[in-house]
N, C-alpha and C. Protein backbone atom coordinates (compact mmCIF):
# COMPACT_ATOMS: atom_id res chain seq x y z
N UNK A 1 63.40 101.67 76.94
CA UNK A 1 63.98 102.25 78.15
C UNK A 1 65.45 102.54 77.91
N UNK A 2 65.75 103.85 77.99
CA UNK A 2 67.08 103.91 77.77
C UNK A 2 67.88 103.90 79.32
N UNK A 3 69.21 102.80 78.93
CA UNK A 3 69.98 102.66 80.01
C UNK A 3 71.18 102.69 80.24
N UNK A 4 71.72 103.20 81.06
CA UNK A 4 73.47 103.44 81.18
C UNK A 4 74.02 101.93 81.73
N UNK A 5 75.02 102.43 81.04
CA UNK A 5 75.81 100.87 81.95
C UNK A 5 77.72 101.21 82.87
N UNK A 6 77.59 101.40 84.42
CA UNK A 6 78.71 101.91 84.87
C UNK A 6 79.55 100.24 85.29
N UNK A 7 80.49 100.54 85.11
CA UNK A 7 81.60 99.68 84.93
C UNK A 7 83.14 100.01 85.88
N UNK A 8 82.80 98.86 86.67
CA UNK A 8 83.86 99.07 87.33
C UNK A 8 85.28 99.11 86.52
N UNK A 9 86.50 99.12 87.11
CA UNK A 9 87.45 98.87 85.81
C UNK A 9 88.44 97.54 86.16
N UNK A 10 89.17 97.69 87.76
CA UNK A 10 90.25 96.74 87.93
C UNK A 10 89.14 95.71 88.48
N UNK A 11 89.91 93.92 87.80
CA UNK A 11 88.92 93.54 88.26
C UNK A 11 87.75 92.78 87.48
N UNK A 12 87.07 93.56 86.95
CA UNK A 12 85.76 94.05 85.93
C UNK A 12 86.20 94.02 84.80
N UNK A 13 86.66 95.57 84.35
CA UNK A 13 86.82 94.80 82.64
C UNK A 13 88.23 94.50 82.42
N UNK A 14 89.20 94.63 83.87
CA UNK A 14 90.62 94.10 83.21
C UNK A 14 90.57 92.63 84.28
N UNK A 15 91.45 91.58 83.61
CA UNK A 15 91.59 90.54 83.91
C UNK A 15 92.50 90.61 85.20
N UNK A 16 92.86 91.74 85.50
CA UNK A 16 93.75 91.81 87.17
C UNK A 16 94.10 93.10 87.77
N UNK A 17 93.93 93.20 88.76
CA UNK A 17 94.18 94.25 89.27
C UNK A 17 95.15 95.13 88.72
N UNK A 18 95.35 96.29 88.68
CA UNK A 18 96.06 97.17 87.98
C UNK A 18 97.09 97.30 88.45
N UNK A 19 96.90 98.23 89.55
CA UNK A 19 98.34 98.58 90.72
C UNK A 19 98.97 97.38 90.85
N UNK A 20 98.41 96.45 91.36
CA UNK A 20 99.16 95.26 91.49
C UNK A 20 100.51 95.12 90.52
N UNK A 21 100.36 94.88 89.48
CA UNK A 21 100.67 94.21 88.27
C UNK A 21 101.64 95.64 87.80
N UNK A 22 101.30 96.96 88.16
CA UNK A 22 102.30 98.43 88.25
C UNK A 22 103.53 97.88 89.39
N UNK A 23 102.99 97.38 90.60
CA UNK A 23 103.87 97.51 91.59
C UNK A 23 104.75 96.30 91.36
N UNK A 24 104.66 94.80 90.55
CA UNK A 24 105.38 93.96 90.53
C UNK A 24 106.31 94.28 89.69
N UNK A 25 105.90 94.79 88.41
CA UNK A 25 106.75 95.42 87.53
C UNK A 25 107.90 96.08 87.67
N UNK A 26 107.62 97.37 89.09
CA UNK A 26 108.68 98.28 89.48
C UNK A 26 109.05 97.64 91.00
N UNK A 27 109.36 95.96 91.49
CA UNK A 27 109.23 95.51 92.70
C UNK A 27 108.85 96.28 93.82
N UNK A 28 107.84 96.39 94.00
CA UNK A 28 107.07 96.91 94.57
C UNK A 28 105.39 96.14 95.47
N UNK A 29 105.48 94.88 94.64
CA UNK A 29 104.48 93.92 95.18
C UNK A 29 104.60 93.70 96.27
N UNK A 30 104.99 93.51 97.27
CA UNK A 30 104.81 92.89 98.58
C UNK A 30 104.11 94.25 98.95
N UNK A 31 104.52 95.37 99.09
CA UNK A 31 103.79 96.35 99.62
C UNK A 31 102.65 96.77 98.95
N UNK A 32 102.42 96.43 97.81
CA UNK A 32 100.85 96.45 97.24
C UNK A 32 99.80 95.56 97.52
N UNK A 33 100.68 94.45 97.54
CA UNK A 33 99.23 93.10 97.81
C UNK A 33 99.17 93.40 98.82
N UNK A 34 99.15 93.84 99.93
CA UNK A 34 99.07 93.83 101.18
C UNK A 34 98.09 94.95 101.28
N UNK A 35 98.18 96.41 100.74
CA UNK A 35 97.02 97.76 100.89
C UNK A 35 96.14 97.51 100.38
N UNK A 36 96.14 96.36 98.83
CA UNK A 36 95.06 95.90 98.11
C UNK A 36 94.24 94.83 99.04
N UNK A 37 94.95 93.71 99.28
CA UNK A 37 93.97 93.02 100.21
C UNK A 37 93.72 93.41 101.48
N UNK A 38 93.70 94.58 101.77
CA UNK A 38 93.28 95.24 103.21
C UNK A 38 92.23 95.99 102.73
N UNK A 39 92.63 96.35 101.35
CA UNK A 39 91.51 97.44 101.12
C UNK A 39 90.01 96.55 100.57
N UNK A 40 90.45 95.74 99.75
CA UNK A 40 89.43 94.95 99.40
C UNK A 40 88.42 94.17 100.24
N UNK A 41 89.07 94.25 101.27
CA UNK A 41 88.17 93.27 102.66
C UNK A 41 87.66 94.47 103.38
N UNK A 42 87.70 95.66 103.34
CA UNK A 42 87.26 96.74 104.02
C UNK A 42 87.84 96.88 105.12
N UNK A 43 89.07 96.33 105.24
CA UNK A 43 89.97 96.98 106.69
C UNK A 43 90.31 97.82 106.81
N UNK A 44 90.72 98.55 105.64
CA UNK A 44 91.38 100.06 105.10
C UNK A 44 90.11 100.57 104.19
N UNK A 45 90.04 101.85 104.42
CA UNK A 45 89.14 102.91 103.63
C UNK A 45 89.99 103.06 102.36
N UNK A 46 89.00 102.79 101.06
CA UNK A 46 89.45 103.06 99.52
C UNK A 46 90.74 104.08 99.26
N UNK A 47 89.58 105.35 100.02
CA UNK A 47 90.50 106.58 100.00
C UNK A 47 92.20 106.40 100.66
N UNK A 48 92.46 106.28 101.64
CA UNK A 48 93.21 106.01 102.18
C UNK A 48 94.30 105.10 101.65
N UNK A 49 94.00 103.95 101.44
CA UNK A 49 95.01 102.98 100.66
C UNK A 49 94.97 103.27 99.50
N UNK A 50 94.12 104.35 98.65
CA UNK A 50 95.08 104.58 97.50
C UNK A 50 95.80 105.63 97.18
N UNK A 51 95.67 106.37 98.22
CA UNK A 51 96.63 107.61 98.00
C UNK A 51 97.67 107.32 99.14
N UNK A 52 97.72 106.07 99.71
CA UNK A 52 99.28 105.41 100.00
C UNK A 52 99.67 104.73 99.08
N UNK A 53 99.10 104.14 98.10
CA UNK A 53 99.93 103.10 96.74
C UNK A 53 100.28 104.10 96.04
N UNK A 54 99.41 105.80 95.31
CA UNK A 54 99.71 106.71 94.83
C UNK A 54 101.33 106.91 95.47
N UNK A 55 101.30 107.42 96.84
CA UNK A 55 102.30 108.08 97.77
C UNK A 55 103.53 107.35 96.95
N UNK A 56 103.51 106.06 97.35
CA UNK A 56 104.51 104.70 96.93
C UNK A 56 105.25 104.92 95.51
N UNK A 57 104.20 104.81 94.63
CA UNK A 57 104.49 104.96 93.53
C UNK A 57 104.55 106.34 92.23
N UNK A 58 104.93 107.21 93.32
CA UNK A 58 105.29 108.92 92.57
C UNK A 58 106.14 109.22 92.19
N UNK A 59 107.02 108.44 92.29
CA UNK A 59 108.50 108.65 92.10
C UNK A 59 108.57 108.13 90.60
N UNK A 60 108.18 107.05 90.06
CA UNK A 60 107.93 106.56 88.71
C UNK A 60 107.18 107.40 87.76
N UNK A 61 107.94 107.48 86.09
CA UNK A 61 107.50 108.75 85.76
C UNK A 61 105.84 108.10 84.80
N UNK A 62 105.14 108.85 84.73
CA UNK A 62 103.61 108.36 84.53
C UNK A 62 103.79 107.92 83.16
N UNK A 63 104.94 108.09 82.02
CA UNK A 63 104.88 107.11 80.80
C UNK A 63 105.20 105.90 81.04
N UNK A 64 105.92 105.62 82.48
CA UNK A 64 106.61 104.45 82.68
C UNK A 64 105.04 103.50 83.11
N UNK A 65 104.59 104.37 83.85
CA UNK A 65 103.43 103.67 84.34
C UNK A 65 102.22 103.05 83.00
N UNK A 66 102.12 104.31 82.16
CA UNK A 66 101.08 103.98 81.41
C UNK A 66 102.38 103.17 80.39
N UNK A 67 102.89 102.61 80.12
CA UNK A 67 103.63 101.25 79.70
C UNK A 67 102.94 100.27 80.19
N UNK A 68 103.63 100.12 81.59
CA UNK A 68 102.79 99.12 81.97
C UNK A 68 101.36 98.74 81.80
N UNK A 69 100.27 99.91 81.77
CA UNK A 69 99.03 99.40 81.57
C UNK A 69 98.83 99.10 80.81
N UNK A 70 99.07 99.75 79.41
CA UNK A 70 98.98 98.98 78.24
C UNK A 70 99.43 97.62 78.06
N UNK A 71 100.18 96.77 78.65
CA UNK A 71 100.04 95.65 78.74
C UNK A 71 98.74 94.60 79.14
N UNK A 72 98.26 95.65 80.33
CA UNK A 72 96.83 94.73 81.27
C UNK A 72 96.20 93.58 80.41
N UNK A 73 95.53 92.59 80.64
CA UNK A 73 94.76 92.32 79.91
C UNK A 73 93.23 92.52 80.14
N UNK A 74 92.81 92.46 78.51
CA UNK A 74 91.04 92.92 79.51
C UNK A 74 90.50 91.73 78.91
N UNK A 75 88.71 92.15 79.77
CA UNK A 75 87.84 90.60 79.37
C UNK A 75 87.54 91.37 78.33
N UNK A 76 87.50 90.72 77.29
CA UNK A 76 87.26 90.81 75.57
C UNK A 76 86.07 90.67 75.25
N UNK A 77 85.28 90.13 75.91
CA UNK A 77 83.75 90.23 75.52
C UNK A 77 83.16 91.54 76.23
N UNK A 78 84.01 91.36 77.44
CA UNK A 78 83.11 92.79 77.88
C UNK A 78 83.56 94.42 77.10
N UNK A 79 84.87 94.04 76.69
CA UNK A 79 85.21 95.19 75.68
C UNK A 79 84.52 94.85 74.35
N UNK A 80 84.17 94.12 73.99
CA UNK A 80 83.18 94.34 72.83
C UNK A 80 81.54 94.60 72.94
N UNK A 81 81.11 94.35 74.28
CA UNK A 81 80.16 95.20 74.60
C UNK A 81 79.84 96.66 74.90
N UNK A 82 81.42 96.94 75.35
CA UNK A 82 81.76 98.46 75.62
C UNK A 82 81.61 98.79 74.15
N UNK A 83 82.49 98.66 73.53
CA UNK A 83 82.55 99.51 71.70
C UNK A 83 81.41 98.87 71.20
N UNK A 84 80.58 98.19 71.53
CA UNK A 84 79.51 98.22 70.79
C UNK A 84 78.18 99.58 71.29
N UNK A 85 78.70 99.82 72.70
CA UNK A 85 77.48 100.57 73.10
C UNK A 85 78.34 101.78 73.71
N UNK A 86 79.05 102.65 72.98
CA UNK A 86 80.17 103.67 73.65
C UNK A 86 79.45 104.99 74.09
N UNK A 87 78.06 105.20 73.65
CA UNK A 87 77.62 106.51 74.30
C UNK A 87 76.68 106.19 75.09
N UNK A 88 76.51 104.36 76.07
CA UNK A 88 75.94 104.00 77.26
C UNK A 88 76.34 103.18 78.20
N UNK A 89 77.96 103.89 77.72
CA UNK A 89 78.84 102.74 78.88
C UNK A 89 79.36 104.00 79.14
N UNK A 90 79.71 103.57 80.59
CA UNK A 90 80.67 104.80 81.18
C UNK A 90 81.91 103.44 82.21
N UNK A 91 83.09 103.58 82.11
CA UNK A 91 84.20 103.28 83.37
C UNK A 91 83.67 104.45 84.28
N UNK A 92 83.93 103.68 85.37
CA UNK A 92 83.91 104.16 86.85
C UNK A 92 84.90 103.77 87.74
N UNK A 93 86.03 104.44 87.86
CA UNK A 93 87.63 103.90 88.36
C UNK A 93 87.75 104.72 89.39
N UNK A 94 88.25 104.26 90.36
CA UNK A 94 89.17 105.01 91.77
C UNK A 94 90.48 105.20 90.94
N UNK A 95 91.26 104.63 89.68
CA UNK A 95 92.39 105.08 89.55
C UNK A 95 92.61 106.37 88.85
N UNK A 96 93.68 106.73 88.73
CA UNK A 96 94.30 107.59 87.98
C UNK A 96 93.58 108.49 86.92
N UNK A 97 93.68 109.23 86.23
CA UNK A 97 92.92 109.62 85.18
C UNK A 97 94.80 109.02 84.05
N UNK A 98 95.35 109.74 84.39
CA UNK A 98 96.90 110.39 83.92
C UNK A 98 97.33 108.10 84.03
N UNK A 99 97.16 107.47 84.98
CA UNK A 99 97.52 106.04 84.51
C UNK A 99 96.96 105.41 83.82
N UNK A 100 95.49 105.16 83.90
CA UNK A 100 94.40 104.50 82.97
C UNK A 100 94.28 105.01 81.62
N UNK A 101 94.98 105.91 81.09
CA UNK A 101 94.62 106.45 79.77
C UNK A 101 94.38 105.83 78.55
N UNK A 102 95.94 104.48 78.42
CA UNK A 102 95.67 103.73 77.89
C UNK A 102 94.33 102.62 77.51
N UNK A 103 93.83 102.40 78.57
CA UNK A 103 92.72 101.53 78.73
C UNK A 103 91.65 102.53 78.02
N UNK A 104 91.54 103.51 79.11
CA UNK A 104 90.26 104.11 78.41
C UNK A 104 90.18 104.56 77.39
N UNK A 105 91.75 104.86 76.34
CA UNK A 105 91.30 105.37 75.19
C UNK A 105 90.94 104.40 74.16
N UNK A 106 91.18 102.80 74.36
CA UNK A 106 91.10 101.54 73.68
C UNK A 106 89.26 101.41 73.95
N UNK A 107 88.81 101.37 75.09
CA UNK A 107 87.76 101.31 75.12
C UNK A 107 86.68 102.35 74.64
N UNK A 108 86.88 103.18 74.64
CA UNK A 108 86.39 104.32 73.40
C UNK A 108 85.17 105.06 74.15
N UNK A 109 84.76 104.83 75.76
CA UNK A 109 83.60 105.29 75.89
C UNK A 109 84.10 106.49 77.15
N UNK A 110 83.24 107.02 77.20
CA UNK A 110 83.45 107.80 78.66
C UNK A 110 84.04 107.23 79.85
N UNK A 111 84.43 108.30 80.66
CA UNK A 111 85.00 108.28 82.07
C UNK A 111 84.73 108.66 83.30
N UNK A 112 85.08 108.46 84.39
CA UNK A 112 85.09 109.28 85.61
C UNK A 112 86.29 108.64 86.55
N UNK A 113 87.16 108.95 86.44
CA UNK A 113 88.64 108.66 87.33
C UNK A 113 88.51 109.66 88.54
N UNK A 114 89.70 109.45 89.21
CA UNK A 114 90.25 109.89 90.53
C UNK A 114 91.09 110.85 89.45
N UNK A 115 91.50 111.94 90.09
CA UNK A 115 92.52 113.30 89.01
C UNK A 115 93.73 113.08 90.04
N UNK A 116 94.63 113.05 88.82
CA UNK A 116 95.90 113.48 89.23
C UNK A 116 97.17 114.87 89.25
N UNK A 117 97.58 115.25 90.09
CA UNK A 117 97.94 116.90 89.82
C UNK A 117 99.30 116.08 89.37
N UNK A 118 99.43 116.86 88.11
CA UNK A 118 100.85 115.99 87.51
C UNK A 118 101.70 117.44 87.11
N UNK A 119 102.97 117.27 86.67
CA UNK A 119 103.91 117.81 86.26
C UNK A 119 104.90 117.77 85.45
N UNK A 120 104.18 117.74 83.56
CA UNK A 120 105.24 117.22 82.80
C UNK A 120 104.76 115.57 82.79
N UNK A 121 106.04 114.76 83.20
CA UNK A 121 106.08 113.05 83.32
C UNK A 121 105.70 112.95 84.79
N UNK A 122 105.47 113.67 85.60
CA UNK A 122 106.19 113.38 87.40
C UNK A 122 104.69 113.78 87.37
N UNK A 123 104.00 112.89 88.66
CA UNK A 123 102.81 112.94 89.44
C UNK A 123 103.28 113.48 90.23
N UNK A 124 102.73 114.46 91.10
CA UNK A 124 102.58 115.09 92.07
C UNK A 124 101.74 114.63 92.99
N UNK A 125 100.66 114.93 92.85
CA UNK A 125 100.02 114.30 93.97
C UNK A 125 98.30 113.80 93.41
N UNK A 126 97.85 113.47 94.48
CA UNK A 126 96.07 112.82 94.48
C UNK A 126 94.90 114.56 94.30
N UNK A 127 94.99 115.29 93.11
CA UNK A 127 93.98 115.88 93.38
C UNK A 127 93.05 115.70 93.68
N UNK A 128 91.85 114.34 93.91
CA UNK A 128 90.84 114.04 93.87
C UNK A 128 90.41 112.67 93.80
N UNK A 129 90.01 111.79 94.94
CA UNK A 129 89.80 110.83 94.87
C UNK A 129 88.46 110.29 94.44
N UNK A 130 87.96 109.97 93.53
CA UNK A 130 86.61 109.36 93.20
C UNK A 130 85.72 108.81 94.31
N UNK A 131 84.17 109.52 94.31
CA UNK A 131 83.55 108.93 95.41
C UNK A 131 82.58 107.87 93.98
N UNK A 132 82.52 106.87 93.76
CA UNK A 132 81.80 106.38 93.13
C UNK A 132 80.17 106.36 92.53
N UNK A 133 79.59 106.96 93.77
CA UNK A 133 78.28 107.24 93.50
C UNK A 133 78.07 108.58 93.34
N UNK A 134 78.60 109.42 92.99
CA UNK A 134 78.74 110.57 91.92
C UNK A 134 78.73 110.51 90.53
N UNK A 135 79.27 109.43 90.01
CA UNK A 135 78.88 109.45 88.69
C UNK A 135 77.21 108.91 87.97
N UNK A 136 76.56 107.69 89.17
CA UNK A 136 75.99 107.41 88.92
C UNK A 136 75.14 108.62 89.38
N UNK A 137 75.01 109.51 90.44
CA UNK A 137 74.20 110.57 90.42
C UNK A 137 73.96 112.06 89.18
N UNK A 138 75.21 111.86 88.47
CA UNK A 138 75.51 112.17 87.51
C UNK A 138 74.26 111.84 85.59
N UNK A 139 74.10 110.43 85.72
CA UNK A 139 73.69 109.85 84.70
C UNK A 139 72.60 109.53 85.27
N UNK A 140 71.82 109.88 86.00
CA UNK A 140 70.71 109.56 86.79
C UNK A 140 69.24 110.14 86.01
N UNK A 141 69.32 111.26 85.77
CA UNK A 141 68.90 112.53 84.86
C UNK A 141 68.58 112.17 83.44
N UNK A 142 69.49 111.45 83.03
CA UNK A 142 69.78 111.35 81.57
C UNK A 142 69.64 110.06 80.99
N UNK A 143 68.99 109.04 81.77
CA UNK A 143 68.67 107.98 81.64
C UNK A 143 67.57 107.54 82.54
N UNK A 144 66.55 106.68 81.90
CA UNK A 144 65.54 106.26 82.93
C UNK A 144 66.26 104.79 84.16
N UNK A 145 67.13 104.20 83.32
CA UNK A 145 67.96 103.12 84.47
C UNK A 145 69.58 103.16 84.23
N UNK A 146 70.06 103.13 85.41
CA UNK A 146 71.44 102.62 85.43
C UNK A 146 72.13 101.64 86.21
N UNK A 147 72.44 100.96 85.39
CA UNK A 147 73.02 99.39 85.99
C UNK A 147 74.30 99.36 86.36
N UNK A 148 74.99 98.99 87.58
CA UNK A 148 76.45 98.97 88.07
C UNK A 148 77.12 97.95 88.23
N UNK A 149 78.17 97.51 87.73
CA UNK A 149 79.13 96.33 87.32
C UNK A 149 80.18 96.73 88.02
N UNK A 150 80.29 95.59 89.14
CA UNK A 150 81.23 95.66 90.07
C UNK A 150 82.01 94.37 90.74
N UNK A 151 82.66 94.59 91.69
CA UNK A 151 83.50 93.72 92.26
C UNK A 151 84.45 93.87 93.77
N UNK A 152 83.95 94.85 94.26
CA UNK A 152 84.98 95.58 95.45
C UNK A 152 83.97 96.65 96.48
N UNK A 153 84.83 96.51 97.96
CA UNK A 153 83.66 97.51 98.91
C UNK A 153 83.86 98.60 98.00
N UNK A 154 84.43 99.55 97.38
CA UNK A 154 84.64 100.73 96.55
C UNK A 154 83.41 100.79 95.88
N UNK A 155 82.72 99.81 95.16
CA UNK A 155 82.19 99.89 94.50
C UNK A 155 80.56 100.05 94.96
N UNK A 156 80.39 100.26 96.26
CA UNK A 156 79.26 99.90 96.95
C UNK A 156 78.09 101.31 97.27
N UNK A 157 79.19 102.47 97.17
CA UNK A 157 78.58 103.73 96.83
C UNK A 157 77.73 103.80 95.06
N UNK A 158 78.81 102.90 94.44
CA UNK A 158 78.06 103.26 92.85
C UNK A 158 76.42 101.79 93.00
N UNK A 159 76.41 101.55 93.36
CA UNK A 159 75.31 99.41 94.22
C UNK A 159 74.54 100.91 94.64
N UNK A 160 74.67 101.50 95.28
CA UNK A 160 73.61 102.14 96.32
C UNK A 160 72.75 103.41 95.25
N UNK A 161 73.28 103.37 94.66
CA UNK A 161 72.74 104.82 93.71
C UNK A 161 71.85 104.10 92.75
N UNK A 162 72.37 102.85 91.98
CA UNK A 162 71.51 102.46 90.66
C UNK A 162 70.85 101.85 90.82
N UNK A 163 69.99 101.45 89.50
CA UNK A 163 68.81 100.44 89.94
C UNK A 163 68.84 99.53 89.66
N UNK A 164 69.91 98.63 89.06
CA UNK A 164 70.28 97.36 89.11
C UNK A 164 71.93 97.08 89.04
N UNK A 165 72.32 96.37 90.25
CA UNK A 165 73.29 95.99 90.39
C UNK A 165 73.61 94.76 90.36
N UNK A 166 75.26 94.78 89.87
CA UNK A 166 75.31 93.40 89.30
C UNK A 166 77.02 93.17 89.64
N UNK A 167 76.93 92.23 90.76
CA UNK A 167 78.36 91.79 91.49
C UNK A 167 79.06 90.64 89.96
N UNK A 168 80.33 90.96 90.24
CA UNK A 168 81.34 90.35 88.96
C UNK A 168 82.43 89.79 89.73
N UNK A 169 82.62 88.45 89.54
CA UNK A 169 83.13 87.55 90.02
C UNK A 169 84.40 86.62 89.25
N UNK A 170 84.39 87.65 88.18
CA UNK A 170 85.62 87.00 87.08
C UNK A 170 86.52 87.16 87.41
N UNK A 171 87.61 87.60 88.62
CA UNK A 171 89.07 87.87 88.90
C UNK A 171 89.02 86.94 89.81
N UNK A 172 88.01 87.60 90.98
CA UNK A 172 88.27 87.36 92.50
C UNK A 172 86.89 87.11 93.01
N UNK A 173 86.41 86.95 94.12
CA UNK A 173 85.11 87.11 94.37
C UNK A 173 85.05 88.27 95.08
N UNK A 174 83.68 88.26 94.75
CA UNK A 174 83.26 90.10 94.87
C UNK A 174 83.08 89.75 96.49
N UNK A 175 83.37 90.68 97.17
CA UNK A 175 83.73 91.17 98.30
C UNK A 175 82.28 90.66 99.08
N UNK A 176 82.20 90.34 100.24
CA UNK A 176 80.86 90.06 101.16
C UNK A 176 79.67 90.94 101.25
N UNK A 177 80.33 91.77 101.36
CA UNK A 177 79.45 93.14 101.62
C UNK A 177 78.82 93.91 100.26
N UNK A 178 79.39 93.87 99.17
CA UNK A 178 78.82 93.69 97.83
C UNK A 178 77.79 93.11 97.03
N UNK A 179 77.62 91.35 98.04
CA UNK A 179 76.56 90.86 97.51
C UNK A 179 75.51 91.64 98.51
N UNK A 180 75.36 92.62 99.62
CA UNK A 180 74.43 92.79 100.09
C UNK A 180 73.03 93.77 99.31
N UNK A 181 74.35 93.87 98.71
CA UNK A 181 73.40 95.51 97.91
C UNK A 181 73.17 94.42 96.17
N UNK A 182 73.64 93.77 95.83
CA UNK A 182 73.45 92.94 94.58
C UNK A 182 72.16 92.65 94.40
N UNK A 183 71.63 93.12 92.99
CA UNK A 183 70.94 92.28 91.95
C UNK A 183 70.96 90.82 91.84
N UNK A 184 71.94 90.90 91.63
CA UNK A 184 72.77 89.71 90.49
C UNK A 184 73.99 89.35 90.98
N UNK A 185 74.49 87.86 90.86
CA UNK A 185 76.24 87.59 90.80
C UNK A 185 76.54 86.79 89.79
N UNK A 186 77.58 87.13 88.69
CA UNK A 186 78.02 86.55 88.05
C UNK A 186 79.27 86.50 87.49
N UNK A 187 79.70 85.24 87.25
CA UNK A 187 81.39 84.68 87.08
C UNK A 187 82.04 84.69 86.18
N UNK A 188 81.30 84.98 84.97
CA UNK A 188 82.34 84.57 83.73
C UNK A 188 82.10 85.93 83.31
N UNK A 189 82.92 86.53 82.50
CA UNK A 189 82.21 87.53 81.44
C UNK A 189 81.27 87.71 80.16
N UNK A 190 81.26 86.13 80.23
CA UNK A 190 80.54 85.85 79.05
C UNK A 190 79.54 85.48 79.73
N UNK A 191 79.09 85.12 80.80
CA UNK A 191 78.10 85.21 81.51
C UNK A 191 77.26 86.78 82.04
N UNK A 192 78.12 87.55 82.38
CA UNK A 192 77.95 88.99 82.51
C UNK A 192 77.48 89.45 80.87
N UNK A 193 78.08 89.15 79.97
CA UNK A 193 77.62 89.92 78.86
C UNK A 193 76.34 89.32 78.66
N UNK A 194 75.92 88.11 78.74
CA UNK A 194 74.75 87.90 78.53
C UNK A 194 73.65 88.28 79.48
N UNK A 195 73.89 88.33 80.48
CA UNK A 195 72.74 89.23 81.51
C UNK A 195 73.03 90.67 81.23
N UNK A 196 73.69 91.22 80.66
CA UNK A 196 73.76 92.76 80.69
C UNK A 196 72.43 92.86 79.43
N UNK A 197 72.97 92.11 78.21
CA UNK A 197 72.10 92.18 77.33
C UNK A 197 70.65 92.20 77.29
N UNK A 198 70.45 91.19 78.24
CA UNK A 198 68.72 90.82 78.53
C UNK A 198 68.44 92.09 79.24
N UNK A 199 68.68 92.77 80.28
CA UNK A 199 68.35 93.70 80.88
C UNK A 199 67.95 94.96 80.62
């Protein structure tokens, strides 16, 4: 049975939220943890709180940003499951295309980001915010199963499309409403890599 594997990114395969860890950098945290944990509890719509952290943070030029990411740290087992299987893993990110670059070019497999209309170093604005279950409607065709690795309400459009979902609990706990649509919950990544495998 051939099978895709979609992957959330902040969270999932990095050890912390992204923006976060952008906005402490350029002091900017108090006003991030705050859209992040609104957004994460579903008080605020995805869309919405991230093209206010975008708004926030446009003024910073996007090498400054992708600096920072290249720092992130990721879970290391789950990146060695990624480069072990790079033409059946796909990231599935609400962020950036133009911030995440770093990450995704380390991880070596496909994408589907949110687009950014940039200019030179300077972001401009949110061309396009990622609806999540587009990609999995995407790889639907081209695989007999696709499994979704997640952690956030965001992620609940990509839960609703595949045929096995699997809540990830290695940062934070996955959101309430996440385990509704769940397969599976699991905490470690080395726990996740081993249920991805069997599957």
């Amino acid at each position: 049975m051939t099978t895709a594997f979609a992957f959330d990114l902040d969270g999932t395969i990095t050890r912390e939220e992204i923006l976060p860890i952008i906005a402490a950098e350029l002091d900017l945290e108090r006003e991030m943890l705050t859209l992040t944990e609104l957004t994460l509890s579903g008080a605020i719509d995805f869309e919405d709180s991230f093209r206010l952290r975008c708004a926030i943070l446009r003024a910073v030029p996007i090498s400054e940003v992708r600096r920072i990411v290249q720092r992130v740290q990721l879970a290391e087992h789950l990146v060695e499951f990624i480069q072990a299987r790079p033409d059946d893993c796909y990231v599935v990110t609400g962020n950036l295309d133009v911030w995440v670059a770093p990450i995704l070019d380390r991880l070596g497999c496909r994408s589907f980001t949110s687009v950014a209309k940039a200019q030179g170093d300077t972001l401009l604005n949110v061309a396009s915010v990622l609806n999540k279950s587009e990609p999995v409607r995407t790889l639907l065709p081209r695989y007999e199963r696709v499994v979704s690795v997640g952690d956030s309400v965001n992620d609940i459009p990509m839960f609703e499309e595949a045929h096995v979902r699997v809540a990830f609990g290695g940062v934070h706990r996955p959101a309430p409403s996440l385990y509704e649509t769940s397969d599976y919950a699991v905490y470690t990544e080395e726990a996740l890599c081993r249920l991805l495998t069997t599957l």
